[in-house]
Protein backbone atom coordinates (compact mmCIF):
# COMPACT_ATOMS: atom_id res chain seq x y z
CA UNK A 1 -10.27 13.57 -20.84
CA UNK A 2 -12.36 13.61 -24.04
CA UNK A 3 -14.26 11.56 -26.25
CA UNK A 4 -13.89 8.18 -27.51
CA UNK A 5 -15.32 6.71 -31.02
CA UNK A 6 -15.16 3.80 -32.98
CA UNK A 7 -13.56 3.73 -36.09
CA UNK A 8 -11.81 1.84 -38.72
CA UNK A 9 -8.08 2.24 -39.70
CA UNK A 10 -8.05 2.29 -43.48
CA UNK A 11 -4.35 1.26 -43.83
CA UNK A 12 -5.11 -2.31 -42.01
CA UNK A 13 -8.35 -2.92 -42.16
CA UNK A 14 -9.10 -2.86 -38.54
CA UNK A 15 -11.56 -1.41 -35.99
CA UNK A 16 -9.83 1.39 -33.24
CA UNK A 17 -11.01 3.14 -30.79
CA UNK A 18 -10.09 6.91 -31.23
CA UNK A 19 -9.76 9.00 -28.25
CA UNK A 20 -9.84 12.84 -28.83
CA UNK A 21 -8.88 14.75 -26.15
CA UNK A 22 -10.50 18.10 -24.94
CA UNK A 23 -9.18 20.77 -27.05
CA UNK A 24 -9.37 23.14 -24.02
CA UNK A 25 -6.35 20.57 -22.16
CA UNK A 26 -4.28 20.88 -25.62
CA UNK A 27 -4.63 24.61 -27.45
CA UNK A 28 -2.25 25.76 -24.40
CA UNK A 29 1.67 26.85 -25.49
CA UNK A 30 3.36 23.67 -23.84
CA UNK A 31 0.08 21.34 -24.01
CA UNK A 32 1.08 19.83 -27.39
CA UNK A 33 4.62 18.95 -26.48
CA UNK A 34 3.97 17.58 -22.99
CA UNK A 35 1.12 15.65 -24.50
CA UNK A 36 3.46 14.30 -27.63
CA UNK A 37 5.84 13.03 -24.66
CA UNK A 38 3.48 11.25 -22.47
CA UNK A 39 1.62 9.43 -25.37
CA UNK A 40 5.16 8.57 -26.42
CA UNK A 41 5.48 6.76 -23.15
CA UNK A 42 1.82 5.44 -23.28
CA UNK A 43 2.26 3.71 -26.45
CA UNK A 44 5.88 2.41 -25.80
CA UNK A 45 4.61 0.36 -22.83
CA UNK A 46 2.67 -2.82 -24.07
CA UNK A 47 1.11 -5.07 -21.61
CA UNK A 48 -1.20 -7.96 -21.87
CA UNK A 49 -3.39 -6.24 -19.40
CA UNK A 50 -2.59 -2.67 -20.30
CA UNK A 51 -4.91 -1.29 -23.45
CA UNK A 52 -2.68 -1.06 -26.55
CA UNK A 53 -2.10 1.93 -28.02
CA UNK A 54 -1.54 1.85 -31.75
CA UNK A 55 -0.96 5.23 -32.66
CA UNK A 56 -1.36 9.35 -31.66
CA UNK A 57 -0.93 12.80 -33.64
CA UNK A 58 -1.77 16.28 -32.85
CA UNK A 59 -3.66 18.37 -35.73
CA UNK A 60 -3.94 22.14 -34.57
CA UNK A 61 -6.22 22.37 -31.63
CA UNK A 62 -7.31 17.81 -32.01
CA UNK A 63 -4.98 15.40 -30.25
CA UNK A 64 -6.02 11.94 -30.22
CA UNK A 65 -4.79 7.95 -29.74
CA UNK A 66 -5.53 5.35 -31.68
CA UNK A 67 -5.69 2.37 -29.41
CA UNK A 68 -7.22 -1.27 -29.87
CA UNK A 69 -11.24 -1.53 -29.67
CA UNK A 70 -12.64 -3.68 -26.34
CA UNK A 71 -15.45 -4.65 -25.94
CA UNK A 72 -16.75 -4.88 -21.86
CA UNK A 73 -17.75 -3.30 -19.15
CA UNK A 74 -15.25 -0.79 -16.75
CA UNK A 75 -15.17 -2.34 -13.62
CA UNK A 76 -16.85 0.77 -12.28
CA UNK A 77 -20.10 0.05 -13.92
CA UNK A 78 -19.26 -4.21 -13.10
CA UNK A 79 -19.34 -2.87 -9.69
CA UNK A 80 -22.60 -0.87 -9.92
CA UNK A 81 -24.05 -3.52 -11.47
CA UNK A 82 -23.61 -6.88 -9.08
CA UNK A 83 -23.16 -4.51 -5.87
CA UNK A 84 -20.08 -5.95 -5.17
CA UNK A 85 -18.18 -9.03 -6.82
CA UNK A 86 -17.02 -12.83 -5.11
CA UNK A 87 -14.10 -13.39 -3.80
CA UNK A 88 -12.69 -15.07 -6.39
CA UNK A 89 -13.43 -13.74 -9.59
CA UNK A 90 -11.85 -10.76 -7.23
CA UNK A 91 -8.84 -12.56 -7.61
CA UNK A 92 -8.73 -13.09 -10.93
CA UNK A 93 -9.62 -9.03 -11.70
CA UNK A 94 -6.60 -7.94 -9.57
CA UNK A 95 -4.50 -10.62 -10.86
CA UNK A 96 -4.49 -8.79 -14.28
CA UNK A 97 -4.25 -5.31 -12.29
CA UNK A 98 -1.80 -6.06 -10.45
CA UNK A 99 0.23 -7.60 -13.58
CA UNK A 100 0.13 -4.09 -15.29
CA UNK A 101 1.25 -2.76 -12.67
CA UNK A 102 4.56 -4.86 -11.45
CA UNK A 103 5.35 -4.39 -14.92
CA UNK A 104 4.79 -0.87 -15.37
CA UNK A 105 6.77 -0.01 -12.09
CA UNK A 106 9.77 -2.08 -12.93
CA UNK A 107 9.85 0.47 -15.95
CA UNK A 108 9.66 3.14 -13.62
CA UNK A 109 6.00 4.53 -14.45
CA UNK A 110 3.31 5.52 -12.08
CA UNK A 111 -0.23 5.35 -13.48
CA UNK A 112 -1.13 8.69 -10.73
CA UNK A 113 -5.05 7.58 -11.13
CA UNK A 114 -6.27 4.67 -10.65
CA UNK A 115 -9.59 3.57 -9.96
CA UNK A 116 -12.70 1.26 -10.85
CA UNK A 117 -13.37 3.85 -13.98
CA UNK A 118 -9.84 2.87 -15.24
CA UNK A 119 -10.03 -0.98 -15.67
CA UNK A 120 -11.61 -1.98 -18.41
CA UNK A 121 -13.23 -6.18 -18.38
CA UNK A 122 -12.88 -6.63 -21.80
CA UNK A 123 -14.66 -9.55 -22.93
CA UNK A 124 -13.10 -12.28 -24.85
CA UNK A 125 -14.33 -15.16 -27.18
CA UNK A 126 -14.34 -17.81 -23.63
CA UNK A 127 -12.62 -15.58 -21.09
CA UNK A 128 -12.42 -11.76 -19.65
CA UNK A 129 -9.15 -9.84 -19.78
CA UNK A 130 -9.03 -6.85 -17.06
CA UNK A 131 -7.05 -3.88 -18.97
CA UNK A 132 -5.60 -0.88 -17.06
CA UNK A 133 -6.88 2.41 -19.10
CA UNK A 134 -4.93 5.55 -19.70
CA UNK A 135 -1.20 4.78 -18.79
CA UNK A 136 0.60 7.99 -18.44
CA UNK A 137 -1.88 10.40 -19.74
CA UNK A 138 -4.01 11.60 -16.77
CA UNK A 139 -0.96 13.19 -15.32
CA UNK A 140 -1.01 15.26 -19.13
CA UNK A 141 -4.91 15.70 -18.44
CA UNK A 142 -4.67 16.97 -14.78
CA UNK A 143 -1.75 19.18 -15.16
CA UNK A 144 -3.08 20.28 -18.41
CA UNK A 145 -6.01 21.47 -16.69
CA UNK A 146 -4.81 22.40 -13.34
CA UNK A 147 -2.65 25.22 -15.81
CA UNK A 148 -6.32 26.77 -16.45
CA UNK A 149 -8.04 29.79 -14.68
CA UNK A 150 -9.82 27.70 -11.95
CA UNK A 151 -6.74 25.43 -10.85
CA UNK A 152 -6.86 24.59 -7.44
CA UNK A 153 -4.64 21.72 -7.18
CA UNK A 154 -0.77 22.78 -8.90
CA UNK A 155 1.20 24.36 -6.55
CA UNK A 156 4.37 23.33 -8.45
CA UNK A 157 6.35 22.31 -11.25
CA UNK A 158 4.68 20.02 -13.84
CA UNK A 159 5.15 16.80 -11.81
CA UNK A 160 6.91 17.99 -8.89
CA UNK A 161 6.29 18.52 -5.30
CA UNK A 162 3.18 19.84 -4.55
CA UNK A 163 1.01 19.02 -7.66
CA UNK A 164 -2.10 16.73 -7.08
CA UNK A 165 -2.55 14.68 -10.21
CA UNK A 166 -5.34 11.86 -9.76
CA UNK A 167 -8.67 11.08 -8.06
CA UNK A 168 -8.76 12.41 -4.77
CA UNK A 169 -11.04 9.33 -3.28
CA UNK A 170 -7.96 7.18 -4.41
CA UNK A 171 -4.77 9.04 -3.06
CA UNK A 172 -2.46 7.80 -0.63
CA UNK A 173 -2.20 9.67 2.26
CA UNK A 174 1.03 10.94 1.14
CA UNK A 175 -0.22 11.80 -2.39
CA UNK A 176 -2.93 14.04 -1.09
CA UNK A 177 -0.15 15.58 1.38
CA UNK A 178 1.65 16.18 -2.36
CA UNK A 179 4.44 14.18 -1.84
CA UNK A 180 7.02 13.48 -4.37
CA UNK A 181 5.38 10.64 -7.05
CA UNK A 182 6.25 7.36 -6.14
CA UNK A 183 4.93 3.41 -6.98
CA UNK A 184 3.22 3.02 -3.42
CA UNK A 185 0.92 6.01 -4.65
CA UNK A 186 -0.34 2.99 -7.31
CA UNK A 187 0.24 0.38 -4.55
CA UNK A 188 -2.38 2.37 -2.00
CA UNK A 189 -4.97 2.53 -4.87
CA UNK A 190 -4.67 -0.97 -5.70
CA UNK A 191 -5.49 -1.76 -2.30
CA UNK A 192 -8.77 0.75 -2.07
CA UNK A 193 -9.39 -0.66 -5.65
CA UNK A 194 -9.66 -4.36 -4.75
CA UNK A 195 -11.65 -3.38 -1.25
CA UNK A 196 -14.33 -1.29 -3.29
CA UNK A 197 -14.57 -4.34 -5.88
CA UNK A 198 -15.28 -7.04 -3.02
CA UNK A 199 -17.38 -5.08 -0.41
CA UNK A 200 -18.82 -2.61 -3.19
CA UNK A 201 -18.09 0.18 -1.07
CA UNK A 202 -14.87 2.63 -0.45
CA UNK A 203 -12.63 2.09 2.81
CA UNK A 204 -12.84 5.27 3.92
CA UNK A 205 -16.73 5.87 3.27
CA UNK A 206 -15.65 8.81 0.37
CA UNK A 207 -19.59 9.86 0.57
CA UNK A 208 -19.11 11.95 3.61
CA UNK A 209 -17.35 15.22 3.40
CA UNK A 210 -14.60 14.50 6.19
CA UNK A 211 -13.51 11.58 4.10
CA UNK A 212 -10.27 12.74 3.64
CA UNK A 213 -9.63 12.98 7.37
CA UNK A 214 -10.00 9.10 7.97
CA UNK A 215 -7.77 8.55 5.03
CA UNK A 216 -5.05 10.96 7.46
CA UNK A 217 -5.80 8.80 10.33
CA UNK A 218 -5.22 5.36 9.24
CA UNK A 219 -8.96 4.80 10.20
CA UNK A 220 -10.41 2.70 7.48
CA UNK A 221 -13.56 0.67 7.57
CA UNK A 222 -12.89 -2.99 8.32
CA UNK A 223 -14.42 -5.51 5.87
CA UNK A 224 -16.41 -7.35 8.24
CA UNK A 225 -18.82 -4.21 8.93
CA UNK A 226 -19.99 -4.91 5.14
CA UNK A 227 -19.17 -8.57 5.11
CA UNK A 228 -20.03 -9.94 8.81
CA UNK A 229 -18.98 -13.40 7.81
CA UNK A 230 -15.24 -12.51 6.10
CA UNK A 231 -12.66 -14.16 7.71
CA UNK A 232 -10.32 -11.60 10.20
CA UNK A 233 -7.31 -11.91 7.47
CA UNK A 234 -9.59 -9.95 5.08
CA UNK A 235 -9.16 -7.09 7.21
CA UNK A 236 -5.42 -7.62 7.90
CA UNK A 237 -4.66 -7.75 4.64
CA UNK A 238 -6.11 -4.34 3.94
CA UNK A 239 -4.82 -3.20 7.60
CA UNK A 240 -1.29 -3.81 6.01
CA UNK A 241 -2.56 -2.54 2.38
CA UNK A 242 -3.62 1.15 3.66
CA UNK A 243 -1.53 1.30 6.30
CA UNK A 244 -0.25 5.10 6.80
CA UNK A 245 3.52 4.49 6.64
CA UNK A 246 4.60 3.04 2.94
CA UNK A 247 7.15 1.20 4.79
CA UNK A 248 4.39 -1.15 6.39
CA UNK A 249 2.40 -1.73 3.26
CA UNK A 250 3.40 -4.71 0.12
CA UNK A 251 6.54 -3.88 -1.34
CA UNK A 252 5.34 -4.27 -4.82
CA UNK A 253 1.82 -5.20 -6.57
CA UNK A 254 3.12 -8.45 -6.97
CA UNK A 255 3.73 -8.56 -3.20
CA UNK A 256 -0.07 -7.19 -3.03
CA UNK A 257 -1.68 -10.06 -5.15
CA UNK A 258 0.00 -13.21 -3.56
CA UNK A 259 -1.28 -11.84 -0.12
CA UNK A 260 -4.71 -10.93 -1.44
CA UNK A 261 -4.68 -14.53 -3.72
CA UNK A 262 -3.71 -16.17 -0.08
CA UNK A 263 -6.57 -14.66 1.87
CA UNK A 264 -9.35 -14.83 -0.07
CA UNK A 265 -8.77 -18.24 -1.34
């Protein structure tokens, strides 16, 4: 998406984190205005557990956000780190995740994208607060790049039918198919997002090339093949979570928490 610094906001006093974005996703005809709308949205939606955007403008060629300064880890790189994280400080991860979310989907947004790199653990004076990344602007990034040269993945409008915005590894089954967007997109993610951060692996084993085709099947890999000792509601939980018909999975992240809260306690 671009680059982040540090920085200080000389009307307040305070330290920001600036985020300029790739002047190759912005310099096309439409790019300003679609990205002027969707950091309008970004920066209307405050969330404990969503980062806060202060501020964005467009000069020429430079976009950027102004957003508050954490201080952490992504959970990505938590991951890496520890292999793969307890049950229960599991729980308290998704709890936040899962917070931004309800919220975000009673508003009627879809995050499109998200994944270990997008949760930030920012650390606090006696506690850690998990904070959802980029709200709204990866679907500006990936159709602001699928509009270049190489695009392989618009075969549509800008949001419509057709158009794959987000990381493939993390698509529903219906996402990849290029469904029409919808919250269980977010809900499916949440689910492979919460597996990868207890077993430390994906569901679907995304290192092999035929990946994909599990994901089409239903056929994911149940948590007691990495965690022998797991109790069997582990895997129904995620057996619900992923299953291949929306119909059959949580209704809502809330939904999603209390059942993952119930089986891991």
């Amino acid at each position: 998406m671009g680059t982040v610094y540090e920085a200080t906001d000389g009307a307040l006093g305070r330290r920001v984190a600036v985020k300029l974005i790739r002047e190759d996703l912005v310099g096309k005809a439409d790019s300003a205005q679609r990205f002027r709308r969707e950091a309008q949205v970004a920066a209307s939606f405050a969330h404990p557990n969503v980062v806060t955007v202060f501020d964005f403008g467009l000069d020429g060629r430079h976009a950027f956000l102004v957003m508050e300064l954490l201080e952490g880890t992504t959970l990505r790189e938590e991951i890496r780190s520890h292999c793969r994280l307890l049950p229960l400080r599991t729980v308290e991860i998704m709890r936040g995740v899962c917070a931004a979310l309800d919220a975000a989907h009673q508003r009627h947004l879809i995050h499109r994208d998200l994944k270990p790199e997008n949760v930030f653990l920012a650390r606090a004076q006696t506690s850690e607060i998990p904070k959802v990344l980029d709200f709204g602007l990866d679907k500006f990034v990936h159709t602001a790049a699928a509009a270049g040269p190489n695009a392989a993945t618009a075969t549509a409008g800008e949001t419509g039918v057709g158009v794959l915005i987000g990381t493939l590894q993390y698509m529903a089954p219906e996402q990849l198919a290029g469904g029409a967007p919808q919250p269980a997109w977010d809900l499916w993610a949440l689910a492979v997002l919460a597996y990868e951060t207890l077993t430390g692996t994906h569901p679907f084993d995304s290192a092999r090339p035929d990946w994909h085709r599990a994901v089409l099947a239903g056929s994911f890999t149940p948590v007691t093949v990495y965690l022998p000792d797991s109790p069997r509601t582990w895997t129904e939980l995620f057996a619900r979570a992923l299953a291949l018909d929306p119909k059959h999975r949580p209704d809502s992240a809330h939904s999603f928490f209390l059942e993952l809260e119930k089986a891991l306690a």
